[in-house]
C-alpha atoms as a PDB file:
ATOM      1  CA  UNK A   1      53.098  65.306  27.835  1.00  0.00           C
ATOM      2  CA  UNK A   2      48.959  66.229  27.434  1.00  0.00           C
ATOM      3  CA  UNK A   3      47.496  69.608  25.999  1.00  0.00           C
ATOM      4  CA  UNK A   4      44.593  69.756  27.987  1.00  0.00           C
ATOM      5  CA  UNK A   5      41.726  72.014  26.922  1.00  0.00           C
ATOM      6  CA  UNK A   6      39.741  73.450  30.195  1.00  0.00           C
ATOM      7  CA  UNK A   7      36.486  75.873  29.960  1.00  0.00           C
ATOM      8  CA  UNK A   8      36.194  78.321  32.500  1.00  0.00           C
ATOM      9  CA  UNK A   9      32.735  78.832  33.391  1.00  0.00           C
ATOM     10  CA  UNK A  10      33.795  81.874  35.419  1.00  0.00           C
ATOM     11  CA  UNK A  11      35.433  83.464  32.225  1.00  0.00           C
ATOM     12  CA  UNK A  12      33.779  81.467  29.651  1.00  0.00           C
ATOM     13  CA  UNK A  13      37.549  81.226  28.049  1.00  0.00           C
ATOM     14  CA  UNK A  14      39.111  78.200  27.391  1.00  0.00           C
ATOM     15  CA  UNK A  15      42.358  77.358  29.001  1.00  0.00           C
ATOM     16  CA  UNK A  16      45.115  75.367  27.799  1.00  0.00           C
ATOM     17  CA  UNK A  17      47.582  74.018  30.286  1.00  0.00           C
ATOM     18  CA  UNK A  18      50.442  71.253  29.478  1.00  0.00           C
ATOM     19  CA  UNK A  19      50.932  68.308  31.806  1.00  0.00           C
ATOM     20  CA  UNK A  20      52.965  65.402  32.050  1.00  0.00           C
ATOM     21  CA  UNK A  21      51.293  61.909  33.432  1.00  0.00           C
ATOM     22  CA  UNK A  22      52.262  62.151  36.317  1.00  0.00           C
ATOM     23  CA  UNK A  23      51.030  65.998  37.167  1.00  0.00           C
ATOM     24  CA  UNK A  24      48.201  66.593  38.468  1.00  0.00           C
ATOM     25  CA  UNK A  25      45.198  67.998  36.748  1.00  0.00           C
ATOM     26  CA  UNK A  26      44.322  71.526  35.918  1.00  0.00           C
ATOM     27  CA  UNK A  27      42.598  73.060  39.289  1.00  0.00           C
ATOM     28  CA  UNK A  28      42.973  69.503  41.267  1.00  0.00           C
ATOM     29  CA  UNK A  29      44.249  70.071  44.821  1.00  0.00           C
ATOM     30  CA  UNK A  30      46.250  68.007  46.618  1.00  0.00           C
ATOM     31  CA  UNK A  31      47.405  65.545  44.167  1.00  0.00           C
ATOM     32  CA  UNK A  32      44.191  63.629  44.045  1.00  0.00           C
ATOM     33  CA  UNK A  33      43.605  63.329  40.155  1.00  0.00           C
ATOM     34  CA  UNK A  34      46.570  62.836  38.207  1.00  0.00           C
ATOM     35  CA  UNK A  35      46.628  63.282  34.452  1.00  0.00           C
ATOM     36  CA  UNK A  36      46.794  59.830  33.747  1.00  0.00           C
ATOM     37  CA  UNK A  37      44.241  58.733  35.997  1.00  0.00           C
ATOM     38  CA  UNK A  38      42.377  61.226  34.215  1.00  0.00           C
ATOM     39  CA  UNK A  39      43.128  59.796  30.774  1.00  0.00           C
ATOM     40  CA  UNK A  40      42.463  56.553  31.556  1.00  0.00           C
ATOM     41  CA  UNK A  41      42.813  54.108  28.845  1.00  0.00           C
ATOM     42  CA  UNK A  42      42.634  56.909  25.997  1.00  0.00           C
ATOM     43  CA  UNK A  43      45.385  57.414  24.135  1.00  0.00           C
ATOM     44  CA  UNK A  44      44.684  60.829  22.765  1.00  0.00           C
ATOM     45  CA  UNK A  45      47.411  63.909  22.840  1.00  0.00           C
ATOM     46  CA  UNK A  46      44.559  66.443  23.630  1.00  0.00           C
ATOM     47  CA  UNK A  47      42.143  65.782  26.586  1.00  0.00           C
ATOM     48  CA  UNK A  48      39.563  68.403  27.574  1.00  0.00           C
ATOM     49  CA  UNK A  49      37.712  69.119  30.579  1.00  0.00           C
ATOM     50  CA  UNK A  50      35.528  71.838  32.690  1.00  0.00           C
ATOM     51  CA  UNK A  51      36.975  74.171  35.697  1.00  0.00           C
ATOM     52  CA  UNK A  52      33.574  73.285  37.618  1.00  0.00           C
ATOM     53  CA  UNK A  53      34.463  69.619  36.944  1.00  0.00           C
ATOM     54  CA  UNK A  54      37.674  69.669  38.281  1.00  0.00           C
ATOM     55  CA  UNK A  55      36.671  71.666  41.441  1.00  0.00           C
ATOM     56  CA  UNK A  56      33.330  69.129  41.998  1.00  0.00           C
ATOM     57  CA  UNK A  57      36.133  66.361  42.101  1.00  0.00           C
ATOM     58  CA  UNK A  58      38.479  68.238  44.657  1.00  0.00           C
ATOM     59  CA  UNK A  59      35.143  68.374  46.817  1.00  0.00           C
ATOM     60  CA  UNK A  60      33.977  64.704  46.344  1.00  0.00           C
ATOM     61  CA  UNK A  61      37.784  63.594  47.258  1.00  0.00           C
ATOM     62  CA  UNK A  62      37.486  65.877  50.401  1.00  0.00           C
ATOM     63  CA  UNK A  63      33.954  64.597  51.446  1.00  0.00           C
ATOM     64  CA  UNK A  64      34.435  60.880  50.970  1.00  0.00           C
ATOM     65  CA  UNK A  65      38.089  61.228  52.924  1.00  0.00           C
ATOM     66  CA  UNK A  66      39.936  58.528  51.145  1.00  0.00           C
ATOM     67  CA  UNK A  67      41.613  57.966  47.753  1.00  0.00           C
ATOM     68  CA  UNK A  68      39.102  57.001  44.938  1.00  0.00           C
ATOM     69  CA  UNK A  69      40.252  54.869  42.030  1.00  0.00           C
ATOM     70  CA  UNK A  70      39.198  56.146  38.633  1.00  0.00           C
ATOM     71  CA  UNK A  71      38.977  52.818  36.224  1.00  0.00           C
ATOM     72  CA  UNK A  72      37.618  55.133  33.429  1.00  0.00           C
ATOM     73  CA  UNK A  73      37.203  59.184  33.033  1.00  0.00           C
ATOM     74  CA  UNK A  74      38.071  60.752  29.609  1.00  0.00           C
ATOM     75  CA  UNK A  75      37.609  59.676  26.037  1.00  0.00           C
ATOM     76  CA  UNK A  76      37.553  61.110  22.514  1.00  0.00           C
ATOM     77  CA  UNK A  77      34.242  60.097  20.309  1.00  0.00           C
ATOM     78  CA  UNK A  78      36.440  58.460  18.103  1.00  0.00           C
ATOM     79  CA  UNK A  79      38.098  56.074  20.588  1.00  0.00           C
ATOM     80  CA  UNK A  80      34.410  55.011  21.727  1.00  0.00           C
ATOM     81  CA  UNK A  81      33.900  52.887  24.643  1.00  0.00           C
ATOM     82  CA  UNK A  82      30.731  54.541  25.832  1.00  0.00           C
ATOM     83  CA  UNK A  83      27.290  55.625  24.390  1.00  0.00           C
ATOM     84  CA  UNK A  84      27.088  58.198  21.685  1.00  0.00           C
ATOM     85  CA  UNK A  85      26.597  61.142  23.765  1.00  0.00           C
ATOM     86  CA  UNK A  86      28.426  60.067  27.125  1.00  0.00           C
ATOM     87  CA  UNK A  87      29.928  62.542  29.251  1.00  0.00           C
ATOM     88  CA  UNK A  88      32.711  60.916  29.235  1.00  0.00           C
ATOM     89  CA  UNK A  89      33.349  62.398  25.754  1.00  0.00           C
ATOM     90  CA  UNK A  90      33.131  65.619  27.618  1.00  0.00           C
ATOM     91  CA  UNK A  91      35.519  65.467  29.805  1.00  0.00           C
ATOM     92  CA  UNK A  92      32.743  65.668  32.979  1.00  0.00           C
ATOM     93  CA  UNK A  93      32.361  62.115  33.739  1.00  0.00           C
ATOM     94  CA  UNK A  94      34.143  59.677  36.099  1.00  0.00           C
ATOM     95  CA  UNK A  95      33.930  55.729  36.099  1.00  0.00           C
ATOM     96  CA  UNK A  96      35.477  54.552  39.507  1.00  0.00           C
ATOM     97  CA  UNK A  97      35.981  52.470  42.836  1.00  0.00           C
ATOM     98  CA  UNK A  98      36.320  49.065  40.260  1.00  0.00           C
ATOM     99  CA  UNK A  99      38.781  47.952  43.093  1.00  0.00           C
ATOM    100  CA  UNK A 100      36.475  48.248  46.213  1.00  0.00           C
ATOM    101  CA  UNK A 101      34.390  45.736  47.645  1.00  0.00           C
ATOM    102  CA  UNK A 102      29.896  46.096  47.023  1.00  0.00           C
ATOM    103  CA  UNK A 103      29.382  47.200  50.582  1.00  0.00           C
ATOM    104  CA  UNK A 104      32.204  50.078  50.088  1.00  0.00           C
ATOM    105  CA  UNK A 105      31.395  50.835  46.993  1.00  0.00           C
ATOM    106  CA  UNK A 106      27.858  51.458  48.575  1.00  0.00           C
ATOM    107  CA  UNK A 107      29.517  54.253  50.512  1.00  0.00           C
ATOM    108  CA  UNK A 108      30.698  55.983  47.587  1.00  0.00           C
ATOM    109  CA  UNK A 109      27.945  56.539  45.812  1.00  0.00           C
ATOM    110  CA  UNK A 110      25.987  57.736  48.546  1.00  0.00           C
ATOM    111  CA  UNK A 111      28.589  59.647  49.300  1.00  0.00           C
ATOM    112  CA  UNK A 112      27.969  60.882  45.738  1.00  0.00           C
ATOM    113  CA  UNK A 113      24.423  61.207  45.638  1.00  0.00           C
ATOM    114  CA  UNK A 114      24.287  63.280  48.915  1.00  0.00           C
ATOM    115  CA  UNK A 115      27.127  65.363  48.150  1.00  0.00           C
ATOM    116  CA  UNK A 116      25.458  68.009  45.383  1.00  0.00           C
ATOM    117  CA  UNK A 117      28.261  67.572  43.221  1.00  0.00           C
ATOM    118  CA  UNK A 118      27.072  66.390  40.138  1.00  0.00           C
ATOM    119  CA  UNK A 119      24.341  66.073  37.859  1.00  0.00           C
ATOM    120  CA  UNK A 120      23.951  62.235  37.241  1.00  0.00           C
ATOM    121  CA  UNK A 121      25.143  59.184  39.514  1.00  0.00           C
ATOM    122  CA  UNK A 122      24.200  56.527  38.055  1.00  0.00           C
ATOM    123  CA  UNK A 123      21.920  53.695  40.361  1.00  0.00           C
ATOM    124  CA  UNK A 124      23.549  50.543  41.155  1.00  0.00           C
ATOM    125  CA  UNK A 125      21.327  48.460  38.855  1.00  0.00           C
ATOM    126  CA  UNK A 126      23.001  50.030  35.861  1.00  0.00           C
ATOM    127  CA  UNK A 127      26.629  49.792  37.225  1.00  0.00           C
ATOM    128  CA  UNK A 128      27.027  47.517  40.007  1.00  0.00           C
ATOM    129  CA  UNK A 129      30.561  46.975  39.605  1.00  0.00           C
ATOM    130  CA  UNK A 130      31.928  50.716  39.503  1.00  0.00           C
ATOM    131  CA  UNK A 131      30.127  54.351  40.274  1.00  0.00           C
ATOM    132  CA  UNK A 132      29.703  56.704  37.700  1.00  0.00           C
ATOM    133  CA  UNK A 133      29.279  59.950  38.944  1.00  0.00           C
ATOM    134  CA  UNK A 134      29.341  63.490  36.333  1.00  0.00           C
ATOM    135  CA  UNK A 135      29.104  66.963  36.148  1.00  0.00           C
ATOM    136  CA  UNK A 136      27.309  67.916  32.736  1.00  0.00           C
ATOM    137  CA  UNK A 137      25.743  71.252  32.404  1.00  0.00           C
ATOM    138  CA  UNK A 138      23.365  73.543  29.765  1.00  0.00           C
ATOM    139  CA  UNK A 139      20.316  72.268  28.394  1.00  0.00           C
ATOM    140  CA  UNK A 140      20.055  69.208  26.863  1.00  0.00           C
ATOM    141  CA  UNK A 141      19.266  69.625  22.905  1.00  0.00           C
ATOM    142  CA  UNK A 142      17.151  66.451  22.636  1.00  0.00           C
ATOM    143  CA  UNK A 143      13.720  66.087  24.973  1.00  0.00           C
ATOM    144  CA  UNK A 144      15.828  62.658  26.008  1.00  0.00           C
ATOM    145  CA  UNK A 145      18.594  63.986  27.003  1.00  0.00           C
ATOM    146  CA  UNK A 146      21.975  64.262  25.916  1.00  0.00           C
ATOM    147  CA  UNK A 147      24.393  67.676  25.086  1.00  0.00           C
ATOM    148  CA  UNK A 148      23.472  71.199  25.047  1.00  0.00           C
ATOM    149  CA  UNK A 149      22.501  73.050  21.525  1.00  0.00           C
ATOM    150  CA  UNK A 150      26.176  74.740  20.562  1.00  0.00           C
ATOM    151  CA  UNK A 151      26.336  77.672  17.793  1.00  0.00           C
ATOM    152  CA  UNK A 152      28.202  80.187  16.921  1.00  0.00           C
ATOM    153  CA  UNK A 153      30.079  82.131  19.802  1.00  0.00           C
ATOM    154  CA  UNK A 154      29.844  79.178  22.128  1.00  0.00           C
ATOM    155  CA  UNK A 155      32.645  78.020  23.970  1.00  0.00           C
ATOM    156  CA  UNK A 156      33.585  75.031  26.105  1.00  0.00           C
ATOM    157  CA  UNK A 157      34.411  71.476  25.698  1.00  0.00           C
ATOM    158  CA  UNK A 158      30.862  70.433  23.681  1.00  0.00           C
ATOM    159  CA  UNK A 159      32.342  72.529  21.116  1.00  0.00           C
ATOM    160  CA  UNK A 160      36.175  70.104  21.491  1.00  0.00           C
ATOM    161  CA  UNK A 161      33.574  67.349  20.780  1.00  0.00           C
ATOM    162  CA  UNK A 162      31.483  69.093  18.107  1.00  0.00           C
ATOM    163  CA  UNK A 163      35.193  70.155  16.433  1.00  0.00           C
ATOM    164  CA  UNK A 164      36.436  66.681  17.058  1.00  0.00           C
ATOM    165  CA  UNK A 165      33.853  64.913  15.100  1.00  0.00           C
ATOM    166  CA  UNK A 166      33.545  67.410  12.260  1.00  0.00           C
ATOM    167  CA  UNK A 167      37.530  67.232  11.857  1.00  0.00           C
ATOM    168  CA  UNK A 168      37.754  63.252  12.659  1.00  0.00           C
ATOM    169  CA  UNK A 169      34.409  63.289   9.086  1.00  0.00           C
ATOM    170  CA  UNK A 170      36.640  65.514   7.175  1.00  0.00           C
ATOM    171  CA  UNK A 171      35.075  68.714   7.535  1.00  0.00           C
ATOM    172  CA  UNK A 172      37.767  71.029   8.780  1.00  0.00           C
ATOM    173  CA  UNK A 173      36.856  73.620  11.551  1.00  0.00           C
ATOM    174  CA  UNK A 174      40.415  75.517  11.738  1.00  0.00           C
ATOM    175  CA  UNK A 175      41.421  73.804  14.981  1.00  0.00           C
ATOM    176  CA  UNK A 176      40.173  72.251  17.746  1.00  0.00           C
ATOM    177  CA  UNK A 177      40.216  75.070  20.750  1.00  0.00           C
ATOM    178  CA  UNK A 178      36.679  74.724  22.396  1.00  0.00           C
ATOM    179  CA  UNK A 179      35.484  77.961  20.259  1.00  0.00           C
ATOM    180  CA  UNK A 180      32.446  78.310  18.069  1.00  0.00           C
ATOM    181  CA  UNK A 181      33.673  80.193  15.475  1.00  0.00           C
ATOM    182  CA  UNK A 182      32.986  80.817  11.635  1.00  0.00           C
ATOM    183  CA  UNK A 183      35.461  78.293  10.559  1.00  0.00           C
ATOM    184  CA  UNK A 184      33.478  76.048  12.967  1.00  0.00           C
ATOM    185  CA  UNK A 185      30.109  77.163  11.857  1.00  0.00           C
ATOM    186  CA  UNK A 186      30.867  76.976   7.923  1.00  0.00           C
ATOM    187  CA  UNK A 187      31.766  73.438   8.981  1.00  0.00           C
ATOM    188  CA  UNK A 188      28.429  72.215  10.521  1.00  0.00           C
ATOM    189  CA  UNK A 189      26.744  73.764   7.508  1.00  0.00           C
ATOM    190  CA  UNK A 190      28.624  71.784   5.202  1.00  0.00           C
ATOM    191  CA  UNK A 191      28.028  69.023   7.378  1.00  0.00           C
ATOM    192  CA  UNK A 192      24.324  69.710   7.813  1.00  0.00           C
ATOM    193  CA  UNK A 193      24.285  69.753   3.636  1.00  0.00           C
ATOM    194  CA  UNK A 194      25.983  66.652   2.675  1.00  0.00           C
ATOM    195  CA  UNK A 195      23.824  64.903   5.181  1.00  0.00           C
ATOM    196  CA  UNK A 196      20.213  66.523   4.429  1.00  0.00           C
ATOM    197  CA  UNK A 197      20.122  67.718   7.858  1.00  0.00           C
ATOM    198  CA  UNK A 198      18.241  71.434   7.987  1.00  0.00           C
ATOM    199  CA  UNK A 199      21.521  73.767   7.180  1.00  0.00           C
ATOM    200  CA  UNK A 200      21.392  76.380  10.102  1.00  0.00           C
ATOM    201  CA  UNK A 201      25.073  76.352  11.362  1.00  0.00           C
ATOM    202  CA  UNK A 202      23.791  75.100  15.011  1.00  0.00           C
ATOM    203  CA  UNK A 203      24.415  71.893  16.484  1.00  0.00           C
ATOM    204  CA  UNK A 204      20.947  70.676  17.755  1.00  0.00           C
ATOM    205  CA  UNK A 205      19.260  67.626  18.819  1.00  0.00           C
ATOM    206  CA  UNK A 206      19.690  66.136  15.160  1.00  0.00           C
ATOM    207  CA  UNK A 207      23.160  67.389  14.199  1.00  0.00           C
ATOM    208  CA  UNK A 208      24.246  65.805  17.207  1.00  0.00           C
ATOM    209  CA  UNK A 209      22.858  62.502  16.842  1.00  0.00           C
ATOM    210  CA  UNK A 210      24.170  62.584  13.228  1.00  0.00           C
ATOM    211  CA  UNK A 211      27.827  63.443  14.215  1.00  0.00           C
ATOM    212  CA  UNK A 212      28.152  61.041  17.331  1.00  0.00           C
ATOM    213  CA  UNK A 213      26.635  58.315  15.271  1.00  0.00           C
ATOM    214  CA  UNK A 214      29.310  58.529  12.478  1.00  0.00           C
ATOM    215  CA  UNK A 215      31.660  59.503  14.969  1.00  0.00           C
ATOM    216  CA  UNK A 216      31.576  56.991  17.777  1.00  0.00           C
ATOM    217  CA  UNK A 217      34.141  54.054  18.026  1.00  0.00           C
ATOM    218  CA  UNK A 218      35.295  54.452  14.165  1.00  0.00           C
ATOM    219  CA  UNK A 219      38.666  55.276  15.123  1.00  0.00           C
ATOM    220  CA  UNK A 220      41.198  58.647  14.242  1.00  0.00           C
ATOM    221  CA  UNK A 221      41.412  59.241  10.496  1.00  0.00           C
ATOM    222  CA  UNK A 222      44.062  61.181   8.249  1.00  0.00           C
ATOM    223  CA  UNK A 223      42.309  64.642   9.108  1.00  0.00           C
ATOM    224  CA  UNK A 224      41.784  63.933  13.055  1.00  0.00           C
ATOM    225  CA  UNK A 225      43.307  66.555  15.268  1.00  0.00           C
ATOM    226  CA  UNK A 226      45.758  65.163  17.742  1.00  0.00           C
END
């Protein structure tokens, strides 16, 4: 059984929804993304997610017509696996078609590319043997790229990441719900402090580098949420 965490753009509320493995994802029709295809190789209790993620995957499945293997989708910072501000951290990004052959794995990306659906596929020269497609969203914080500037009031699964990292370093946020709240903010301060980052209680360009870099690949630790 998984809690998983979903933002709803349309609400801006985060939703929490129980599945087993073999259930299908929050807002996935027709069976197409199960929970544990979903998960992947992550081993995490809590996985998180986006509505508009879910509902750009229910339109790729319908445009490409066929079932699409996912090798790789979700991961927690902690668990690593991918760079320090992947999107697969956020729930938004998908790793698949590792079983198909080059020339049909040709059609899925283009299929990809053309469809509108997301906001990165990545070219062939970087991942030849898999397409990586993802739906990330807001402004980046850094000029290079990377996840949106989160504060206080913000909501959605940045924040799970921003709470996951600050919990997984010690620095206790109250919980690990997708919401920017004091708790959460008095957090990043002390964070900000202890690391002689500028102390404004808003996780920008530097804060984020800072957390994902301590973060990423170390493993869960005694005051981890899971």
């Amino acid at each position: 059984m998984a809690k998983i965490l979903v933002y709803n753009q349309d609400t801006n509320r985060m939703e929490t929804f129980f599945r087993d493995e073999a259930d299908s994802m929050p807002y996935n029709t027709n069976r197409t993304l199960r929970v544990r295809e979903f998960r992947g190789s992550s081993r995490s209790n809590i996985l998180w997610t986006d509505k508009r993620t879910m509902q750009a995957w229910n339109s790729q499945r319908y445009i490409y017509g066929a079932p699409i293997y996912v090798g790789f989708a979700f991961k927690r910072p902690w668990e690593g696996g991918h760079g320090n501000q992947s999107q697969h951290y956020a729930g938004t990004a998908f790793d698949v078609g590792q079983n198909l052959t080059n020339a049909q794995r040709a059609v899925l990306r283009r299929s990809a590319q053309q469809s509108g659906l997301w906001g990165y596929v990545e070219p062939i020269s970087l991942s030849p043997s898999w397409v990586h497609f993802d739906r990330r969203f807001g402004t980046p914080a850094c000029s290079s790229g990377g996840y949106p500037l989160i504060r206080q009031g913000s909501r959605g699964n940045y924040v799970c990441i921003a709470q996951d990292d600050l919990n997984t370093l010690g620095y206790r946020t109250g919980g690990l719900d997708g919401v920017f709240g004091t708790q959460t903010t008095n957090a990043v301060r002390n964070y900000q402090r202890s690391r002689g980052l500028a102390v404004d209680g808003i996780i920008g360009c530097n804060t984020w580098r800072s957390l994902q870099e301590n973060v990423v690949g170390t493993g869960k630790t005694s005051t981890t949420i899971d």
